[in-house]
N, C-alpha and C. Protein backbone atom coordinates (compact mmCIF):
# COMPACT_ATOMS: atom_id res chain seq x y z
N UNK A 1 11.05 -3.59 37.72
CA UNK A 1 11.63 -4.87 37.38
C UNK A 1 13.05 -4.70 36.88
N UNK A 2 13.51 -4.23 35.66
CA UNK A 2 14.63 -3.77 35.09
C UNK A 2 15.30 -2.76 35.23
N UNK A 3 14.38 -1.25 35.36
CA UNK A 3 14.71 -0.33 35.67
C UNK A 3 14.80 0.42 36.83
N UNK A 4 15.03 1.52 37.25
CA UNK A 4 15.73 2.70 38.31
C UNK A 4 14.54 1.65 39.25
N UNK A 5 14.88 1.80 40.67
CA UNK A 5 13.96 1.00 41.97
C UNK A 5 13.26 2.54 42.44
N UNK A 6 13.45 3.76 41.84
CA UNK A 6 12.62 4.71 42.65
C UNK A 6 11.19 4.27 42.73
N UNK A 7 10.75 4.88 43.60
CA UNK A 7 9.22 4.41 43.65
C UNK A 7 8.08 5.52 43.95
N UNK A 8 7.13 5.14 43.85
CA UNK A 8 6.09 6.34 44.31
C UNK A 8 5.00 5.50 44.69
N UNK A 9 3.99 6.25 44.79
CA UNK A 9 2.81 5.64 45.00
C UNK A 9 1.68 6.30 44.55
N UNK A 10 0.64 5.45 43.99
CA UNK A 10 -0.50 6.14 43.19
C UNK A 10 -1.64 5.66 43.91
N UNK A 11 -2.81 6.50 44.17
CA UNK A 11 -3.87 6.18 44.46
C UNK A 11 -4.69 5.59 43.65
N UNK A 12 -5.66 4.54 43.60
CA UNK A 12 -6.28 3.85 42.58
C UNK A 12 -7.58 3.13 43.36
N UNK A 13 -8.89 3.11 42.73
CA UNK A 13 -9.54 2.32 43.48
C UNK A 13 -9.78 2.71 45.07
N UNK A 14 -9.71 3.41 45.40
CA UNK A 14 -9.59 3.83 46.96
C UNK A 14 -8.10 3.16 47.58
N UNK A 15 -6.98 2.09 46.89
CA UNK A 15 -6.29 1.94 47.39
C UNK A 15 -5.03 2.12 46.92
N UNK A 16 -4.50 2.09 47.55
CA UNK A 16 -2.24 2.57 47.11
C UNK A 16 -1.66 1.80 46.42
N UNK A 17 -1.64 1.90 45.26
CA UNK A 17 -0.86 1.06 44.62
C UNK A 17 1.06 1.27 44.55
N UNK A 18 2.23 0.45 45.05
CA UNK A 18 3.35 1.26 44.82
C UNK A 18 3.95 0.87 43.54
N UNK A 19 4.50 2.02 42.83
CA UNK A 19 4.88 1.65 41.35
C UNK A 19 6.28 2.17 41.40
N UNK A 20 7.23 1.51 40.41
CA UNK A 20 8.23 1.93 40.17
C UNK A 20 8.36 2.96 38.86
N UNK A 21 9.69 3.41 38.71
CA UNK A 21 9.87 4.64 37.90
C UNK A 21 8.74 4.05 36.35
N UNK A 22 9.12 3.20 36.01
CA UNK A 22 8.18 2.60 34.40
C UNK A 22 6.78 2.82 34.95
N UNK A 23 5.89 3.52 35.60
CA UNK A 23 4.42 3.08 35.96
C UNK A 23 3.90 1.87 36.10
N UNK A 24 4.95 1.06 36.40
CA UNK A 24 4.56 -0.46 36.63
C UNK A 24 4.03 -0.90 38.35
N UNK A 25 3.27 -1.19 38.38
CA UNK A 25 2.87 -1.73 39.74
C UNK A 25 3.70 -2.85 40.19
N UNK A 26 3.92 -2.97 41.59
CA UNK A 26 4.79 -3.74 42.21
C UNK A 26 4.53 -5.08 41.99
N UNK A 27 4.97 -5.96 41.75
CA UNK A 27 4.29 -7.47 41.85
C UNK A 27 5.05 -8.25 40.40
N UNK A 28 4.49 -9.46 39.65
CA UNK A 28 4.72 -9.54 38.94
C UNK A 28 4.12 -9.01 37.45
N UNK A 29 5.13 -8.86 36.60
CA UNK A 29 4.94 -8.47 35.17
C UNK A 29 5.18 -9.05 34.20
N UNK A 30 4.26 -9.01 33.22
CA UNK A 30 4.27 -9.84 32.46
C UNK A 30 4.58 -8.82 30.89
N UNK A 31 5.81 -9.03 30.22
CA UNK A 31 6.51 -8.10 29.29
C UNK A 31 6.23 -8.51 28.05
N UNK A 32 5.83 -8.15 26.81
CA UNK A 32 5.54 -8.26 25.71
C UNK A 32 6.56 -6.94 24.96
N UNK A 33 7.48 -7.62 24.66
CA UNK A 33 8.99 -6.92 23.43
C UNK A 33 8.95 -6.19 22.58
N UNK A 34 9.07 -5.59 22.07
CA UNK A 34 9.09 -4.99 20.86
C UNK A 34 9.62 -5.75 20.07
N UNK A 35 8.99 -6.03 18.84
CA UNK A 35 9.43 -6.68 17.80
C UNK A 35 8.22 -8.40 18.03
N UNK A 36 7.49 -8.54 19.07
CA UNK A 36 6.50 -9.32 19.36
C UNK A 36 5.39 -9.36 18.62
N UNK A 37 4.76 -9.99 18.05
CA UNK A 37 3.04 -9.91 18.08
C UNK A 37 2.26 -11.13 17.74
N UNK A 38 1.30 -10.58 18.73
CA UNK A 38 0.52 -11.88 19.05
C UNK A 38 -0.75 -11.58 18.27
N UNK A 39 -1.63 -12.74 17.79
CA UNK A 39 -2.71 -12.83 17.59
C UNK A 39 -3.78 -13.72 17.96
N UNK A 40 -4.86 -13.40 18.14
CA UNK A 40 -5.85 -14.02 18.75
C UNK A 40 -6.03 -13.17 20.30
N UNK A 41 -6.44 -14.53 21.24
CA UNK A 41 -6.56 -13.71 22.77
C UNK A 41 -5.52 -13.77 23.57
N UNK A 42 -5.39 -12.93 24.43
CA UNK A 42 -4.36 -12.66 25.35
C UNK A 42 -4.69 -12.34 26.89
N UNK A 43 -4.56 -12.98 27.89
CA UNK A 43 -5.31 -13.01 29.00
C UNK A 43 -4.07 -12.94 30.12
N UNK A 44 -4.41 -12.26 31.13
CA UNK A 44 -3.33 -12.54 32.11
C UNK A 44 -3.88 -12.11 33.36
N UNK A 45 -3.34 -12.56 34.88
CA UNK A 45 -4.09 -12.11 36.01
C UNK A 45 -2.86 -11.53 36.37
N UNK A 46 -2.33 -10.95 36.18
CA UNK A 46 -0.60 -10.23 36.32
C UNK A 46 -0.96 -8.75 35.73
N UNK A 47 0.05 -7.84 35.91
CA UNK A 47 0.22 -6.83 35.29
C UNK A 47 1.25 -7.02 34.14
N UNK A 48 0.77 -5.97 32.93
CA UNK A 48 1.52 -6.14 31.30
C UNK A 48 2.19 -4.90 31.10
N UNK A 49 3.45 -5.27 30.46
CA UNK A 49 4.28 -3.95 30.33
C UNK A 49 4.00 -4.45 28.42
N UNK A 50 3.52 -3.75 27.52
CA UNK A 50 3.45 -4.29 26.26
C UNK A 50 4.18 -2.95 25.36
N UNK A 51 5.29 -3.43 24.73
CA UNK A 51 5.87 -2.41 23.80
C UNK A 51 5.72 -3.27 22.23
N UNK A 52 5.49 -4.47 22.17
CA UNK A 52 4.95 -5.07 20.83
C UNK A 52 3.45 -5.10 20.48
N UNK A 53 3.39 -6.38 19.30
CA UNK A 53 1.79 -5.48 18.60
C UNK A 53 0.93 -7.02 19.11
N UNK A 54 -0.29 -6.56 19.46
CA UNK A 54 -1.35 -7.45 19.72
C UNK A 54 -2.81 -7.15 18.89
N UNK A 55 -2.99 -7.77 18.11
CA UNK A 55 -4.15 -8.05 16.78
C UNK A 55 -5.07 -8.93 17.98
N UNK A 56 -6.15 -8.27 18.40
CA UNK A 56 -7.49 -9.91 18.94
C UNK A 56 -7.75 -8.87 20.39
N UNK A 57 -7.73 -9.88 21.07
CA UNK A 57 -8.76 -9.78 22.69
C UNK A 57 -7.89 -9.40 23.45
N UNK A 58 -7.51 -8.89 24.45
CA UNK A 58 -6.32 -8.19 25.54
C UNK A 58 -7.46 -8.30 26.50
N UNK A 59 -7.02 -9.13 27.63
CA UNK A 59 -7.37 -8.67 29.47
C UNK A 59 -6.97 -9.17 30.11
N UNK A 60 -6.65 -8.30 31.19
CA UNK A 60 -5.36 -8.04 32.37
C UNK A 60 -6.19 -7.94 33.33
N UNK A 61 -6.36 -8.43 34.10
CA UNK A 61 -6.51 -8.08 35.43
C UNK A 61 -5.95 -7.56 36.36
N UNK A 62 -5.07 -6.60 36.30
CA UNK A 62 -4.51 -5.59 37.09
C UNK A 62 -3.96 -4.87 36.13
N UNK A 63 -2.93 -4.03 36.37
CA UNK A 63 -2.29 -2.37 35.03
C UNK A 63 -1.61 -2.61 33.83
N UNK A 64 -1.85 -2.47 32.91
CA UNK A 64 -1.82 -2.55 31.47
C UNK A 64 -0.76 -1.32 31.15
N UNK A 65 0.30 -0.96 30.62
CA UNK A 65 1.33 -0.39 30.48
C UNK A 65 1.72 -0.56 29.13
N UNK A 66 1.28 0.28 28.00
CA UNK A 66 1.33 0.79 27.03
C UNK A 66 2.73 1.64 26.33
N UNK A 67 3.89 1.10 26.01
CA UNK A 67 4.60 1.55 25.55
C UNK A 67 4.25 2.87 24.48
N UNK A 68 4.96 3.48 23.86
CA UNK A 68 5.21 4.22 22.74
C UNK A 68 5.26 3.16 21.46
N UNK A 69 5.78 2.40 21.36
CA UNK A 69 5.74 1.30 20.44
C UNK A 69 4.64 0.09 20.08
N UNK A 70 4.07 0.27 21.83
CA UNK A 70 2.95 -0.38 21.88
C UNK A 70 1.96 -0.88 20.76
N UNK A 71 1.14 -1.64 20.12
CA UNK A 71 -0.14 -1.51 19.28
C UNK A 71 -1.12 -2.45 19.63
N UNK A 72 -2.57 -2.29 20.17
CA UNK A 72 -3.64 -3.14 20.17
C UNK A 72 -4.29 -2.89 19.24
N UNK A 73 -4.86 -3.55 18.37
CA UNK A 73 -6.07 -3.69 17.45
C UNK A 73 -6.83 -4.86 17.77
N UNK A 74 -8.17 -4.12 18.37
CA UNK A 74 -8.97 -5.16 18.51
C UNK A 74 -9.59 -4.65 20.08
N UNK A 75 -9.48 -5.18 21.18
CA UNK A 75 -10.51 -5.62 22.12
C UNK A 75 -9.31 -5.48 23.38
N UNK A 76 -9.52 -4.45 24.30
CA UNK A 76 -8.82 -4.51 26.12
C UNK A 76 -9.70 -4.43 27.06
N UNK A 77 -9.21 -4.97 27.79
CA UNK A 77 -10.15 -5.06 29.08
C UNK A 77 -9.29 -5.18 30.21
N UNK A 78 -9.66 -4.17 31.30
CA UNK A 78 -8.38 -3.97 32.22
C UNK A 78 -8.76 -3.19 33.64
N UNK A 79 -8.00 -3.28 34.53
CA UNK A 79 -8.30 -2.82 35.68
C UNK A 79 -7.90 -1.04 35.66
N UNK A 80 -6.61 -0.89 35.86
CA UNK A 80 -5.79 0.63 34.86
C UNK A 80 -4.68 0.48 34.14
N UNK A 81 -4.75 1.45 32.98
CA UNK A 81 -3.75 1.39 32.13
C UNK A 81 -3.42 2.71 31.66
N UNK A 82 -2.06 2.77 31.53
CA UNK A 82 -1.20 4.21 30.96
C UNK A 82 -0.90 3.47 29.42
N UNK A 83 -1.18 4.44 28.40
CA UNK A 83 -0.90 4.35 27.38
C UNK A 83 -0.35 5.51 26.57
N UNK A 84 1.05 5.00 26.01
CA UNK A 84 2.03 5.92 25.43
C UNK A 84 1.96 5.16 23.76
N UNK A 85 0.98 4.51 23.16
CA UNK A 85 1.28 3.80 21.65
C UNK A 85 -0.03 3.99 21.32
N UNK A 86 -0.72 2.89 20.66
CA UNK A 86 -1.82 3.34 19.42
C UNK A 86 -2.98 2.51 19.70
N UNK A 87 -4.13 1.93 20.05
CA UNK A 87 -5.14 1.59 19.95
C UNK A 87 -5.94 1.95 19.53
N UNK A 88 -6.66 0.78 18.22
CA UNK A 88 -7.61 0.66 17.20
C UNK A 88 -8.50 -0.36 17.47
N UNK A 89 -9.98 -0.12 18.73
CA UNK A 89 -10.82 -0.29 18.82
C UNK A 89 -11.19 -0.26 20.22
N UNK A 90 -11.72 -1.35 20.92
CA UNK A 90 -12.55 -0.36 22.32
C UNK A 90 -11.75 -0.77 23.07
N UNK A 91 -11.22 -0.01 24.32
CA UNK A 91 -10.77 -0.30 25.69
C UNK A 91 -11.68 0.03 26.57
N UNK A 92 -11.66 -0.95 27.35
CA UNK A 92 -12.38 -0.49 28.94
C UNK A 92 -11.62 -0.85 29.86
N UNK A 93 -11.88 0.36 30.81
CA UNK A 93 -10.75 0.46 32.09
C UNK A 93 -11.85 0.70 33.07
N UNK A 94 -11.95 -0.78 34.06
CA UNK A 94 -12.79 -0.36 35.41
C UNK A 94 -11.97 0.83 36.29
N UNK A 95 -10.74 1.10 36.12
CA UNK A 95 -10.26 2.02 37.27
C UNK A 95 -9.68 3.16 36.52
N UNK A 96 -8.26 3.71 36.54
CA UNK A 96 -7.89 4.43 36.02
C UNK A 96 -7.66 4.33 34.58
N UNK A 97 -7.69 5.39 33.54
CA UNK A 97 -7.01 5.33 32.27
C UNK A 97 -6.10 6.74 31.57
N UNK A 98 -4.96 6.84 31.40
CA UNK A 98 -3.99 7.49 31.36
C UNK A 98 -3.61 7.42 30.35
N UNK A 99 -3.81 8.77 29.36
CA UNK A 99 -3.54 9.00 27.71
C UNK A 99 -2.03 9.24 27.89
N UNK A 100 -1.06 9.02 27.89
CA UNK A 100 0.04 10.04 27.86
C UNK A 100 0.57 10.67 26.74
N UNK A 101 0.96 11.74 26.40
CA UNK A 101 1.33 12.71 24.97
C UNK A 101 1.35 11.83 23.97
N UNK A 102 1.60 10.59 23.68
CA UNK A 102 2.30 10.11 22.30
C UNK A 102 0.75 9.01 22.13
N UNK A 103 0.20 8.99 22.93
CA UNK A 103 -1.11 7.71 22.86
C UNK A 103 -2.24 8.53 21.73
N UNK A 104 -2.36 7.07 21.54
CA UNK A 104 -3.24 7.08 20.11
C UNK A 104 -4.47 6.65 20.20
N UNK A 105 -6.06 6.94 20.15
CA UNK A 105 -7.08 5.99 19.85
C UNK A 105 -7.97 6.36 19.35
N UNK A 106 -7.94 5.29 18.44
CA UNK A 106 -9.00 5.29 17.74
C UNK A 106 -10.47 4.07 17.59
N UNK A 107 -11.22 4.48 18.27
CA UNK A 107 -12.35 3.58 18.78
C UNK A 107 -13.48 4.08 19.77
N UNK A 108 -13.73 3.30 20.27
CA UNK A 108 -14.65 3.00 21.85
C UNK A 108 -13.55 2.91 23.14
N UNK A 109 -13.89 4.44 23.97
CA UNK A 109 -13.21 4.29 25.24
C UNK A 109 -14.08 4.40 26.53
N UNK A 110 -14.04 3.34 27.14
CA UNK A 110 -14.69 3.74 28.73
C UNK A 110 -14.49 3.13 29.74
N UNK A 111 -13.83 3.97 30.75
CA UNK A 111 -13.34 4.24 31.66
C UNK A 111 -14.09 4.87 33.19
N UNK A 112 -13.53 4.62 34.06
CA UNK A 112 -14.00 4.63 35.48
C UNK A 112 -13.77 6.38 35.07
N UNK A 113 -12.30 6.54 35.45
CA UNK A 113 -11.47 7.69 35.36
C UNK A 113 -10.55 8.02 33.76
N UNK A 114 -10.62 8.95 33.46
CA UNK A 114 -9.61 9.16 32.28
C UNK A 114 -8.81 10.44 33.04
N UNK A 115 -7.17 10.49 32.43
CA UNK A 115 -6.50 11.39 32.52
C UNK A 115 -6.07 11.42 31.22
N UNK A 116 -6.11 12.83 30.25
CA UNK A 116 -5.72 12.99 29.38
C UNK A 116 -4.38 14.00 29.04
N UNK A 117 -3.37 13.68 28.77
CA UNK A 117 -2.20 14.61 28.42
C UNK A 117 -1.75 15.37 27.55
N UNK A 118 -1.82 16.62 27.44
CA UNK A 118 -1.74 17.47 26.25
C UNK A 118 -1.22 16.46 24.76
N UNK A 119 -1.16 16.71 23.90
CA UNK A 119 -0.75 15.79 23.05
C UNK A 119 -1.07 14.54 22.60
N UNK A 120 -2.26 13.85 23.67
CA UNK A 120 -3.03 12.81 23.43
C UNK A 120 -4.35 13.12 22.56
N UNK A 121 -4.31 12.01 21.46
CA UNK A 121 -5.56 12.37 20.75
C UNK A 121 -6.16 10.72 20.71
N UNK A 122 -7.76 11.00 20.76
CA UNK A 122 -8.53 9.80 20.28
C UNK A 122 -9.45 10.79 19.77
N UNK A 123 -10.12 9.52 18.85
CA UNK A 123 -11.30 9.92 18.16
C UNK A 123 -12.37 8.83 18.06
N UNK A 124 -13.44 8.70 18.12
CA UNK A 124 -14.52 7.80 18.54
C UNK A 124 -15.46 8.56 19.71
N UNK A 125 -16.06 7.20 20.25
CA UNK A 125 -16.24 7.58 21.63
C UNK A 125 -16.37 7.57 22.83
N UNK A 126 -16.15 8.10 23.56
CA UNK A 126 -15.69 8.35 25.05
C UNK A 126 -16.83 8.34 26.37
N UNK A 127 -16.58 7.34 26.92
CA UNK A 127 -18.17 7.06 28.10
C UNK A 127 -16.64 6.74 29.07
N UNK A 128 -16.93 7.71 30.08
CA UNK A 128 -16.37 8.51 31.35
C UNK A 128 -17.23 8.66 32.43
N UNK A 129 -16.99 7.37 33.61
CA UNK A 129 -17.93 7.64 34.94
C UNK A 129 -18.46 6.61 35.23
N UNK A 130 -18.57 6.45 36.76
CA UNK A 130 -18.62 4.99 37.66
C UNK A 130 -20.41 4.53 36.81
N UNK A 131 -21.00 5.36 36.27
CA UNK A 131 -22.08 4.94 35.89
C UNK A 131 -22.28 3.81 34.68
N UNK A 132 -21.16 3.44 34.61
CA UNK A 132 -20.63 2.71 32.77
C UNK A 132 -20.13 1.45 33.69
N UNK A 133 -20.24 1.06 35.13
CA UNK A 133 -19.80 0.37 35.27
C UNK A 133 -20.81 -0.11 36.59
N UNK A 134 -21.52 -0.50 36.54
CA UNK A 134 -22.79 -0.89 37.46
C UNK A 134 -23.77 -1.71 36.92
C-alpha cells in the first residue's frame, strides 16, 4: 500500500497469496496507527495492518499483520497472521501463524500452521494441527 511495490508470493491454504514487501496481502487494508486504541469488538472482511492497541474481540477474515508496536488483549480470530508485538490471550489462526523475533504471547494459541522465529516467546498453550480445526 505505502511501501516498496516489491512483491513475492506465499503459499497459504493450498493457494498463492501475492504480498508486498510489509507481509501484507494484495487487496485492500485496513490500518490501525500507532498511537490508536480501540475497545470492545473489532471485525473486518479485509486484511489488518495493526501497529496500535486493541483491548476486546479482533476478527479478520483474511491476514492480520502485527506490528512491533502492535497490542491485542483479549480475543483474535483470523485466517493468517504475522506477528511482530504482544498478545495477551487466545488467538486462533485457521491458516498460517508467524511468530516473528520481537512477538509476544501470552495465552491460548491455535493454529492450522505455526512458524516460530528464534527470539519469539509465548507462554500458555499451544494446539498446532488441521485436527483443532474440524
Amino acid at each position: 500500500m505505502f511501501g516498496s511495490k516489491t512483491k513475492e508470493k506465499t503459499k497459504t491454504n493450498n493457494q498463492e497469496l501475492s504480498t508486498n514487501s510489509n507481509g501484507m496481502a494484495q487487496g485492500t487494508t485496513c490500518v490501525i496507527a500507532p498511537g490508536t486504541r480501540i475497545e470492545g469488538k473489532f471485525s473486518t472482511t479485509e486484511n489488518v495492518r495493526l501497529d496500535g492497541v486493541i483491548v476486546g474481540e479482533v476478527s479478520c477474515d483474511k491476514r492480520m499483520v502485527m506490528g512491533e508496536s502492535g497490542q491485542v488483549e483479549g480475543t483474535i480470530v483470523t485466517v493468517d497472521s504475522a506477528v511482530k508485538g504482544k498478545v495477551k490471550g487466545e488467538i486462533k489462526v485457521s491458516g498460517t501463524l508467524h511468530l516473528h523475533e520481537t512477538a509476544t504471547i501470552d495465552g491460548t494459541i491455535i493454529a492450522r500452521k505455526m512458524v516460530v522465529d528464534s527470539g519469539a516467546s509465548y507462554s500458555g498453550e499451544c494446539k498446532v494441527g488441521d485436527h483443532h480445526f474440524k
